[in-house]
Protein backbone atom coordinates (compact mmCIF):
# COMPACT_ATOMS: atom_id res chain seq x y z
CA UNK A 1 0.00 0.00 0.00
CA UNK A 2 1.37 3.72 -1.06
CA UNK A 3 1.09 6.48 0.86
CA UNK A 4 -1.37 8.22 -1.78
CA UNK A 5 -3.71 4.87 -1.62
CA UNK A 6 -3.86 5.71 2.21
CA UNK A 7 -4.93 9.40 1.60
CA UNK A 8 -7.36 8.64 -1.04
CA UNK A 9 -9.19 6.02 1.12
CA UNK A 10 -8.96 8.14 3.84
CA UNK A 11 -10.55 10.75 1.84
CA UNK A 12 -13.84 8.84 0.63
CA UNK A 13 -14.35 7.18 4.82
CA UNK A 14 -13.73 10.91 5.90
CA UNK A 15 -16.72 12.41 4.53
CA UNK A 16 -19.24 9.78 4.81
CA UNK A 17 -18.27 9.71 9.02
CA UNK A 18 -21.39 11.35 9.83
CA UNK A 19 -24.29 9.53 7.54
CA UNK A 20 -26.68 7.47 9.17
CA UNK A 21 -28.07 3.92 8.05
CA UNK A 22 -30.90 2.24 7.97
CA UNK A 23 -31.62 0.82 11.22
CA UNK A 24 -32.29 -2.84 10.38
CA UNK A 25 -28.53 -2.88 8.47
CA UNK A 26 -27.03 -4.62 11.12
CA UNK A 27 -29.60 -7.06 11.68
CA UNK A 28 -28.86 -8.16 7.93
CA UNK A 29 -25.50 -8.78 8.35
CA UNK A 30 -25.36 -10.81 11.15
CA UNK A 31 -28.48 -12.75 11.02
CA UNK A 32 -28.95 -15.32 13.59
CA UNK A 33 -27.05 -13.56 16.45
CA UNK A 34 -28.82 -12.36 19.71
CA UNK A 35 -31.78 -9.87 19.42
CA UNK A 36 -30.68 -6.43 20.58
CA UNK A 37 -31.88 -2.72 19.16
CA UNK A 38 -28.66 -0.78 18.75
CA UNK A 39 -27.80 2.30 16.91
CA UNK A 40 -26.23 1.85 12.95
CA UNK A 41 -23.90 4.06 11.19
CA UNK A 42 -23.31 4.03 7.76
CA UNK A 43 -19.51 4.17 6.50
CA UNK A 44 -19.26 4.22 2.78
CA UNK A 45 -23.08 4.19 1.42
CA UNK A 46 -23.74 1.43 4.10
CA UNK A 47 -21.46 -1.37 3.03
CA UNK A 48 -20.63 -1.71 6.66
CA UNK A 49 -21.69 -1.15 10.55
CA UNK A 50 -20.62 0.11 13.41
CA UNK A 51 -22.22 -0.86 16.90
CA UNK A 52 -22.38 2.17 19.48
CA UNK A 53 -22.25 1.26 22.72
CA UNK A 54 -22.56 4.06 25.25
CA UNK A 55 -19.22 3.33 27.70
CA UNK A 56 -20.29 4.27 31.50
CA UNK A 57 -17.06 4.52 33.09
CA UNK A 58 -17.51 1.18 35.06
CA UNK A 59 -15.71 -1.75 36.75
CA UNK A 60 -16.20 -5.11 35.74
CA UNK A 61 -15.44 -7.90 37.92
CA UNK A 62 -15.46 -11.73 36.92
CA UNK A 63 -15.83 -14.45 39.13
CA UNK A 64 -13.82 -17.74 38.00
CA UNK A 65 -14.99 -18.75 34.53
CA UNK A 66 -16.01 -15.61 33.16
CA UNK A 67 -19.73 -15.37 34.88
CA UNK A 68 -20.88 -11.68 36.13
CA UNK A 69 -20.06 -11.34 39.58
CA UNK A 70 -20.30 -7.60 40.10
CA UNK A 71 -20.64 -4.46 38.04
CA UNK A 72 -19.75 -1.56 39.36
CA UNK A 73 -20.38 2.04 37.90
CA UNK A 74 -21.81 5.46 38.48
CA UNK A 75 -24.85 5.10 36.13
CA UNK A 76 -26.17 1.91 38.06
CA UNK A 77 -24.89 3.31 41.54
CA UNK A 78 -25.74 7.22 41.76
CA UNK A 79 -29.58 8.33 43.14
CA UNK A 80 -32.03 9.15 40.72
CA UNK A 81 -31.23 12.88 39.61
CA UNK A 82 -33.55 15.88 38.22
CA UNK A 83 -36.91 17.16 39.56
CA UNK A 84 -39.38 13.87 39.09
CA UNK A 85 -36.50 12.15 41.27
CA UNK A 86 -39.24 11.86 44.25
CA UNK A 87 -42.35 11.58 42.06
CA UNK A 88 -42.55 7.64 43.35
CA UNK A 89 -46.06 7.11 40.76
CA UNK A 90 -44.07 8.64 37.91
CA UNK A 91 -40.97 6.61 38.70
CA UNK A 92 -42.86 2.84 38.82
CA UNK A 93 -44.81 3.94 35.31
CA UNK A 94 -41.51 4.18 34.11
CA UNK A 95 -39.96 1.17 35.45
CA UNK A 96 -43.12 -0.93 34.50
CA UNK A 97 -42.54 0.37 31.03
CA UNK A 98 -39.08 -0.80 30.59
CA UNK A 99 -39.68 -4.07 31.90
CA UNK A 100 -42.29 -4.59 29.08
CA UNK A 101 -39.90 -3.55 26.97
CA UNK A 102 -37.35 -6.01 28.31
CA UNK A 103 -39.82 -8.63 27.90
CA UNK A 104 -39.86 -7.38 24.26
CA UNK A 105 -36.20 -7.83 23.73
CA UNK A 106 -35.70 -11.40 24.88
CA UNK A 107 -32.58 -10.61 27.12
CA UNK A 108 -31.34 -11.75 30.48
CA UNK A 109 -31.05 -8.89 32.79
CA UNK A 110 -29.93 -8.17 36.32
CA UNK A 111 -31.75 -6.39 39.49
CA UNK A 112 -33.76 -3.83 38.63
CA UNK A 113 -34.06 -1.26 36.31
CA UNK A 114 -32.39 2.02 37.75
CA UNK A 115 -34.05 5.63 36.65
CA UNK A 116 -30.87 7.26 36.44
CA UNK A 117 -32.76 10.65 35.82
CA UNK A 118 -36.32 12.06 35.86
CA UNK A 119 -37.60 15.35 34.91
CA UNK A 120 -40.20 17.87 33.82
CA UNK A 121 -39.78 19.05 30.10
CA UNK A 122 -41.69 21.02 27.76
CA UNK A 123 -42.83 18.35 25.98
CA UNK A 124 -43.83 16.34 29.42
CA UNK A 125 -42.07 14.13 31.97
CA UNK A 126 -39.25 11.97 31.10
CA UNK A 127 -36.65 9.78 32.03
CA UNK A 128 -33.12 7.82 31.26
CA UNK A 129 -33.18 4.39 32.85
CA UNK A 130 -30.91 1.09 32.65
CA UNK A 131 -30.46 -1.84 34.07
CA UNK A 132 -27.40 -4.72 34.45
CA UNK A 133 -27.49 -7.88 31.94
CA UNK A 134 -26.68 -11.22 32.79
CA UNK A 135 -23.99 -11.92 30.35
CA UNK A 136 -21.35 -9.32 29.84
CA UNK A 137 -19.80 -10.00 26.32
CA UNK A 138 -16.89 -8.64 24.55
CA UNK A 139 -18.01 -5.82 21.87
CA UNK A 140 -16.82 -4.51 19.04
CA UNK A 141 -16.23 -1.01 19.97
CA UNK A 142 -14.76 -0.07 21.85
CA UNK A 143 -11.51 -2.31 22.55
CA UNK A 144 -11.91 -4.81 24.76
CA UNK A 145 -14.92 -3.32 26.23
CA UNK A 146 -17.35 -5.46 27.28
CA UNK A 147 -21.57 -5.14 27.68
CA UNK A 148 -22.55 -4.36 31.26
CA UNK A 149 -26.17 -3.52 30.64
CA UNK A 150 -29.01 -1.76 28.09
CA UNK A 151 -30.55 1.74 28.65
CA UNK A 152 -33.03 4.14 27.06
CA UNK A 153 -34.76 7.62 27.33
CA UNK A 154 -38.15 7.30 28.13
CA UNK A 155 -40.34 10.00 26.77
CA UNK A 156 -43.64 11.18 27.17
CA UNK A 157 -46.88 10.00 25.39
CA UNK A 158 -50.60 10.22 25.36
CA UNK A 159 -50.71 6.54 26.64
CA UNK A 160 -48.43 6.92 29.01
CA UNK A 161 -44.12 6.64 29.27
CA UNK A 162 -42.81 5.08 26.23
CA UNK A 163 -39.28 3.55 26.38
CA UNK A 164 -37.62 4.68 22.82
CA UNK A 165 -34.75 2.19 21.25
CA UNK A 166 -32.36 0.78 23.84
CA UNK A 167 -28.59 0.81 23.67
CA UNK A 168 -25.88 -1.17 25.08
CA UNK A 169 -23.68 -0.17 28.26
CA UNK A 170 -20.27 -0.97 27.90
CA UNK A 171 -17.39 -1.02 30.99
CA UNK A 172 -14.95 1.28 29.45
CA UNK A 173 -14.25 4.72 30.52
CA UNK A 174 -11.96 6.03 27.94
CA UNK A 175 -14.87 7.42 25.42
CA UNK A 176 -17.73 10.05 25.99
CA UNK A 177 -20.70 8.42 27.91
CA UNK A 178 -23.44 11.15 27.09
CA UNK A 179 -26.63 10.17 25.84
CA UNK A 180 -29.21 12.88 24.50
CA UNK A 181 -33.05 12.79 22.61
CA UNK A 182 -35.14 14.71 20.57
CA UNK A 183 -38.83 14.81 22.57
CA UNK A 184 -41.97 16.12 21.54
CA UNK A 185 -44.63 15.86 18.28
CA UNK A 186 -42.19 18.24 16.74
CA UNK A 187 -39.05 16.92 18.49
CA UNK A 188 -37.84 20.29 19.64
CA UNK A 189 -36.59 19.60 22.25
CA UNK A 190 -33.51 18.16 23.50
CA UNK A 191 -32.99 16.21 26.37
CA UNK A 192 -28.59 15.46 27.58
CA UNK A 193 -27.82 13.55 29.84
CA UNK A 194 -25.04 14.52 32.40
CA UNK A 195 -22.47 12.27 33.03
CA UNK A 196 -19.56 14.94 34.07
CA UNK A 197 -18.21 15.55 30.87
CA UNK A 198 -18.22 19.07 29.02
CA UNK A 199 -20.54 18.91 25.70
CA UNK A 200 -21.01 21.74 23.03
CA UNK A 201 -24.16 22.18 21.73
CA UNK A 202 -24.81 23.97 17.80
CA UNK A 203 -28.55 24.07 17.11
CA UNK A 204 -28.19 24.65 13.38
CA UNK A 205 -25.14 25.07 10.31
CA UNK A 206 -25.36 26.66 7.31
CA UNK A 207 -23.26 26.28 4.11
CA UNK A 208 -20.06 28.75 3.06
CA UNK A 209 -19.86 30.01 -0.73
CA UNK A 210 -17.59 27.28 -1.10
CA UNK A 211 -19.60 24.97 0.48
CA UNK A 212 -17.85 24.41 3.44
CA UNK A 213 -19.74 23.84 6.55
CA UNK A 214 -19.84 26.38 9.43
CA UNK A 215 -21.34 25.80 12.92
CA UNK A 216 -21.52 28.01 15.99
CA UNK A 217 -21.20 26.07 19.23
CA UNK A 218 -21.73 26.87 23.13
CA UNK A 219 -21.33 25.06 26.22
CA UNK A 220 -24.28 22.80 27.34
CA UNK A 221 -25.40 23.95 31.06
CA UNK A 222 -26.26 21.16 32.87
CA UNK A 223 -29.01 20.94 35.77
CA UNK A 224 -29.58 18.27 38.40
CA UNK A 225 -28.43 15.40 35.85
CA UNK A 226 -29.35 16.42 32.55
CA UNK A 227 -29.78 19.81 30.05
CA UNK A 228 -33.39 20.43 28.74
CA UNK A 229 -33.09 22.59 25.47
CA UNK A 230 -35.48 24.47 23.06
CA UNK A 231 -34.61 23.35 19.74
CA UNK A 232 -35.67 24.72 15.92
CA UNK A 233 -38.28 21.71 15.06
CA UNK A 234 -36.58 18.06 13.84
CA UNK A 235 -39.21 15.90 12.59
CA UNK A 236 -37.76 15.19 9.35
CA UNK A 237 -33.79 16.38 9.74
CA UNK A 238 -31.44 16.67 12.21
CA UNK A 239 -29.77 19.95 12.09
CA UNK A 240 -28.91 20.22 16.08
CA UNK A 241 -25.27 19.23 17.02
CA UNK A 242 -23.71 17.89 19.80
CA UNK A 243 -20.28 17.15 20.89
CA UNK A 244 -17.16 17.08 23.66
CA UNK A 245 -14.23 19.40 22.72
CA UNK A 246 -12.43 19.37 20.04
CA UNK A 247 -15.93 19.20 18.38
CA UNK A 248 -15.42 16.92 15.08
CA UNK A 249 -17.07 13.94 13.53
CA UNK A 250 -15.38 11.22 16.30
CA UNK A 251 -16.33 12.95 19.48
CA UNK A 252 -19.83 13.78 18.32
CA UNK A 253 -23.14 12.92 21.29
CA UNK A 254 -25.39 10.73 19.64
CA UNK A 255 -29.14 12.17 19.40
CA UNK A 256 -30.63 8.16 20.30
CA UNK A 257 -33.62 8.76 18.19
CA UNK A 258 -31.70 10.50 15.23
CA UNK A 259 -32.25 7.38 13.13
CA UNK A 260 -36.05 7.49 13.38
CA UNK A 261 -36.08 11.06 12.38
CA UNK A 262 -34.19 10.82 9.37
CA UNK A 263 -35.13 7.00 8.07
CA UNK A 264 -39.28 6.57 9.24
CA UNK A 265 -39.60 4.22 7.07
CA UNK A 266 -36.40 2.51 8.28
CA UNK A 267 -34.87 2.25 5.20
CA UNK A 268 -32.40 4.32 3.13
CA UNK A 269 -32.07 4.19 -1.09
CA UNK A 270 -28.49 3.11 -2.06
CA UNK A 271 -27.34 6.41 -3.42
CA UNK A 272 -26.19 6.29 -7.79
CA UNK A 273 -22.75 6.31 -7.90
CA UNK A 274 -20.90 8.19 -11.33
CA UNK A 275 -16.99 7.96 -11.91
CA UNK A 276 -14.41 8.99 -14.29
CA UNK A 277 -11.63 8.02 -14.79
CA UNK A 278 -9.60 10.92 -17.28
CA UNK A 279 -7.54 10.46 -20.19
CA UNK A 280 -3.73 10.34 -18.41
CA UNK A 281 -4.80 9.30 -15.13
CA UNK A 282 -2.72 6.22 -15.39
CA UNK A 283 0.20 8.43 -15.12
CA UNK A 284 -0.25 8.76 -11.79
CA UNK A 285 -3.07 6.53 -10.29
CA UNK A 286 -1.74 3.26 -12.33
CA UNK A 287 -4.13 1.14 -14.43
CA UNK A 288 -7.37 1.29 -11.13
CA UNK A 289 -7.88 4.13 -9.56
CA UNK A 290 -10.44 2.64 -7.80
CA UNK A 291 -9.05 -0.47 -6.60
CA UNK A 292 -6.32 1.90 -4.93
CA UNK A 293 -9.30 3.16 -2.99
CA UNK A 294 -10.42 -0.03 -2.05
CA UNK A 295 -7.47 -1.05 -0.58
CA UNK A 296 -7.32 1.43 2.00
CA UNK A 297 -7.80 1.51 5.33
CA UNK A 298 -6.11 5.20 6.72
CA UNK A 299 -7.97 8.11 7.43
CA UNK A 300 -7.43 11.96 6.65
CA UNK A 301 -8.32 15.32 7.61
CA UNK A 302 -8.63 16.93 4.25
CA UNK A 303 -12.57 17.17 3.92
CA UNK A 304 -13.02 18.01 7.24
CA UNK A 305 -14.32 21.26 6.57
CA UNK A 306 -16.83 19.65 4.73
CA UNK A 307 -18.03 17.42 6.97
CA UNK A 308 -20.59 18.36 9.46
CA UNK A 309 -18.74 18.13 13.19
CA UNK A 310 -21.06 16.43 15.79
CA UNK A 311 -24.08 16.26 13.51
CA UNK A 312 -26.24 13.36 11.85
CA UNK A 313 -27.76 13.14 8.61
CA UNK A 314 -28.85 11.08 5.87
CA UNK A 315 -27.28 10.50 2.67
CA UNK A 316 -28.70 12.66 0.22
CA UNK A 317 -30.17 11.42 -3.25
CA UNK A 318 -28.45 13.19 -5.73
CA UNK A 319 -25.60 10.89 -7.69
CA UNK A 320 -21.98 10.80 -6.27
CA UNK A 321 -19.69 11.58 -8.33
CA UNK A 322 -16.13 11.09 -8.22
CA UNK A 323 -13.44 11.97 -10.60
CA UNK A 324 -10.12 10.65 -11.07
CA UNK A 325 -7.51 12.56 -13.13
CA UNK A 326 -3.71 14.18 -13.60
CA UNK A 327 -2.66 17.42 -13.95
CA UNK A 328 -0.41 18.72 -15.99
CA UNK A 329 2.21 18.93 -13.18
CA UNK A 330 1.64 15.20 -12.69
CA UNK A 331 -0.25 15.61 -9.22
CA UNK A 332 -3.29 13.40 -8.55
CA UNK A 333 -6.60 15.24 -9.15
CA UNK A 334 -9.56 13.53 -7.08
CA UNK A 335 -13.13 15.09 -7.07
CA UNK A 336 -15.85 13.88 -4.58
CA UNK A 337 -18.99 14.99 -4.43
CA UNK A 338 -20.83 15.05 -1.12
CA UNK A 339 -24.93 15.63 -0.36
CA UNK A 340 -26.93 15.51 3.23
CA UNK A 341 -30.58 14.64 2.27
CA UNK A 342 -32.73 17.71 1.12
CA UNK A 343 -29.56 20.13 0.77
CA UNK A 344 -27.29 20.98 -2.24
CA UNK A 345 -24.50 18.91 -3.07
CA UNK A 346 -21.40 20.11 -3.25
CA UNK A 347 -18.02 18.96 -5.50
CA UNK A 348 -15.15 19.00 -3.56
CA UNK A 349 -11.46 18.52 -5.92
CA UNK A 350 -8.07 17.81 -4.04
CA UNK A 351 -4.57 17.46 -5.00
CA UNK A 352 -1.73 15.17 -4.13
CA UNK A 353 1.99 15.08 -4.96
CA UNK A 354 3.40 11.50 -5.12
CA UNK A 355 3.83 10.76 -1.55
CA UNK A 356 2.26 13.54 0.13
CA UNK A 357 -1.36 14.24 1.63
CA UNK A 358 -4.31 14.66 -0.07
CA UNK A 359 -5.50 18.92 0.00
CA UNK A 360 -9.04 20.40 -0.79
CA UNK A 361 -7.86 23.08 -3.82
CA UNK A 362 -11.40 23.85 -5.13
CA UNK A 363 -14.66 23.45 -4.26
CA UNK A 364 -18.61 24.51 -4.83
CA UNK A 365 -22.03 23.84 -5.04
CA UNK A 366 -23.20 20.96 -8.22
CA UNK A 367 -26.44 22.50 -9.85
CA UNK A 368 -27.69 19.18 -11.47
CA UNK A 369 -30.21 21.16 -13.57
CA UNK A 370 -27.57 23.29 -15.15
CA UNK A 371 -26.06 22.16 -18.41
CA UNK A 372 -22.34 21.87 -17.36
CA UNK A 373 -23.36 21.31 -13.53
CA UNK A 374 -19.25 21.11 -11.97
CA UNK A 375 -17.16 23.64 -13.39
CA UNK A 376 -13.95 24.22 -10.85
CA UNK A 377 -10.95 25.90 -11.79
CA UNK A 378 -7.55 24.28 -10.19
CA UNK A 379 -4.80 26.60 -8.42
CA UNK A 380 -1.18 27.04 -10.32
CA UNK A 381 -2.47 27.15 -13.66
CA UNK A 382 -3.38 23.64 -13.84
CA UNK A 383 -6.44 23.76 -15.49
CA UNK A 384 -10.60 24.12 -15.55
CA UNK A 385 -12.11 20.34 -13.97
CA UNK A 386 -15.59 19.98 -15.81
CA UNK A 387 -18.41 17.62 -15.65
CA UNK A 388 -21.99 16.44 -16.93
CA UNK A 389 -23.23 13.21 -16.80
CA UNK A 390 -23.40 11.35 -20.28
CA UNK A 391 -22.78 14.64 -21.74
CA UNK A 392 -19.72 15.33 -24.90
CA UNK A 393 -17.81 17.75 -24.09
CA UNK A 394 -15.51 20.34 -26.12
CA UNK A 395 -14.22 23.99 -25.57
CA UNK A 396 -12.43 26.04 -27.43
CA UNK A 397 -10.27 29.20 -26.37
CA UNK A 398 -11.48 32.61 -27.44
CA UNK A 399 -12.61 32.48 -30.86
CA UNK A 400 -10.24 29.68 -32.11
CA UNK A 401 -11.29 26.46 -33.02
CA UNK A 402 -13.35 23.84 -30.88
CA UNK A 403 -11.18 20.38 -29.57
CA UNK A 404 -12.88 17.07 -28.23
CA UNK A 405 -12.94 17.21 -24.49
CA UNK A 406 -14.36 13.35 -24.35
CA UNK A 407 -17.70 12.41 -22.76
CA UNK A 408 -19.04 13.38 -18.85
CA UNK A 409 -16.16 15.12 -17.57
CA UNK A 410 -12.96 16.56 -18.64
CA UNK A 411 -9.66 18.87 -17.74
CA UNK A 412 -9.36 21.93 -19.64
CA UNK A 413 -6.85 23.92 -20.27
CA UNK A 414 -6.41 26.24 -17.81
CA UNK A 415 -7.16 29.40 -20.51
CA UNK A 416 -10.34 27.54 -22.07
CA UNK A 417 -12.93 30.58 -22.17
CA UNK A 418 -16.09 28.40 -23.85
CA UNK A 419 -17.11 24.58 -23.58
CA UNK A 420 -19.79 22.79 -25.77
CA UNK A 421 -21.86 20.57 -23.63
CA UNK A 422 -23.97 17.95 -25.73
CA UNK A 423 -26.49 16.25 -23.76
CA UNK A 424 -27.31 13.06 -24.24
CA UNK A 425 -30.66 13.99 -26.00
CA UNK A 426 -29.08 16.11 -28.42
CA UNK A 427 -29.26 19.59 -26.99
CA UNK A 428 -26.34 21.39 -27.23
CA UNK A 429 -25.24 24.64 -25.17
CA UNK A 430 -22.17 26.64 -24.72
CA UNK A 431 -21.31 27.72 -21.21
CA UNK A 432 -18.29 30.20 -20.56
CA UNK A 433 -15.88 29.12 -18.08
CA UNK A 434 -15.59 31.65 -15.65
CA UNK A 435 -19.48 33.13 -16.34
């Protein structure tokens, strides 16, 4: 494996670190194990999972032969916090409702269910409870950690508490432990849990020109166990962020019901995938670009800006295009196009010397209605990147005469002032570069 293999995989797992999948994904991959709700992420257009289990900082002890003797941690241990702590009728609706769901799940639990936290919120009471499991396996994430227990936010309905999706408890400590939820018909508002670590809290982003992504945040002020926040309404998108300092992608807070906002119908469309591969790429990629990428397993920083820090969305619709190319200073030229459901996408291109990280150089919004829909001009002189699906392509410079560009995306010259665009129907337009 090269060092430019590394970046470019890095590159394409970078900016997908923040999609949700569908929730049932994991279920289909590893049919036949135990029956347990847990939260899915999507890395690369779902092709595979990652578990999140919420680490609570505990001690496990085993008796000889592995069995459960003890489990010791603050979440289990602690009084129930907030201001329903002493509202006994409240607290055995919601321990009668987790036990039903218990029964539900199938699993083998321990003791009683503990409400870690109770409280009065705009959209009604609510709680955060857990309880101990029987067996305490080995998980997948983190390292070595092992399953202690399953817990949930309980929010408020017309029939009574309601116990949303359960997650698993692991033992470790070295992670963030907070749990949060959208409550209410319009899900605004937000429900943290404190578990003595400092979270920042964003409750929207907007786009740059460039389309970078730009986020205020501020510090979440916790109350007797938990933060109650007034949120902009997130029945169908997720635009609140959460996450422990420095905010970015890995130490995002996990909204537990983000998945049901953004997939009700619990499944996501595989998004269309377009590539090109550019006439002298082989110069510098060899004879599979994309089997380079496949190979990889490193991660980068270079669409970072791109990526929304701490937040959760859903893959958007729109094709993804990538583009793989040379320029004429015999740097690798990679374009990836990125979309969160419902906003614009944006075309992101990046540049590599032979041996050296991956850099964002150019970047913008992809206007799919347009005739020539990417048009991004490189740094140094080293050229104009184009692209439209299925489309010919030619330019010419000034009035001179017009040369072959090839089909769906090319690299002009760098003083190209017209291109041709032929769609696939027939139509023909000329866009100017730089209009």
């Amino acid at each position: 494996m090269t060092i430019e293999e590394s970046e470019v995989r890095g590159v394409l797992r970078r900016v997908t670190d923040d999609l949700v999948g569908p929730p049932t994904l994991l279920d289909d991959v590893r049919r036949g194990g135990r029956r347990r709700l847990r939260r899915r992420r999507a890395v690369l257009a779902a092709v595979c999972a990652v578990v999140v289990a919420v680490p609570v900082g505990g001690a496990l002890h085993l008796a000889d032969g592995g069995a459960a003797a003890e489990v010791a941690s603050p979440l289990f241990d602690k009084p129930t916090r907030g201001d329903l702590a002493g509202d006994g009728a409240y607290l055995r609706q919601v321990r009668e409702a987790w036990r039903q769901q218990a029964r539900q799940l199938g699993g083998d639990f321990r003791g009683d269910p503990h409400v870690v936290w109770a409280g009065d919120t705009p959209a009604g009471p609510a709680a955060y409870v857990a309880q101990r499991t029987v067996d305490n396996p080995v998980v997948s994430w983190p390292d070595s950690a092992r399953e202690i227990g399953l817990a949930a936010f309980v929010e408020p309905t017309a029939a009574g508490p309601r116990v949303m999706t359960p997650e698993n408890l692991v033992d470790a400590s070295t992670h963030g432990s907070w749990q949060a939820a959208l409550l209410g018909s319009r899900r605004d508002v937000l429900v943290v849990l404190d578990t003595g670590h400092a979270v920042e809290f964003s409750p929207t982003f907007r786009y740059a020109a460039d389309g970078r992504i730009e986020r205020t945040f501020q510090r979440v002020a916790f109350r007797d166990g938990a933060a109650v926040l007034l949120v902009p309404p997130q029945r169908d998108r997720v635009t609140v962020a959460l996450a422990r300092k420095p905010v970015s992608a890995t130490t995002a807070v996990h909204i537990a019901n983000a998945n049901e906002i953004l997939l009700p119908d619990r499944q996501a469309s595989p998004q269309r995938s377009v590539t090109y591969t550019l006439p002298g790429a082989e110069r510098v990629w060899g004879d599979s670009p994309a089997a380079q990428v496949g190979r990889n397993v490193y991660e980068t920083e270079a669409l970072a800006a791109y990526v929304d820090p701490g937040g959760t969305h859903r893959e958007g619709e729109a094709p993804h295009l990538v583009v793989y190319g040379a320029t004429p200073d015999g740097r690798q030229l990679l374009l990836e196009s990125h979309q969160y459901y419902g906003d614009p996408t944006r075309a992101i291109a990046l540049l590599a010397h032979a041996g050296a990280p991956f850099q964002p150089v150019a970047s913008g919004f992809i206007d799919w209605n347009a005739p020539l829909p990417v048009r991004l001009r490189l740094p140094d002189g080293q050229g104009v990147l184009v692209a439209a699906e299925g489309a010919a392509l030619s330019y010419r410079v000034g009035a001179g005469e017009w040369h072959d560009a090839g089909r769906g995306a090319a690299l002009l010259p760098a003083d190209a002032t017209e291109v041709r665009v032929t769609a696939a129907g027939g139509t023909v337009t000329t866009v100017r570069v730089d209009s």
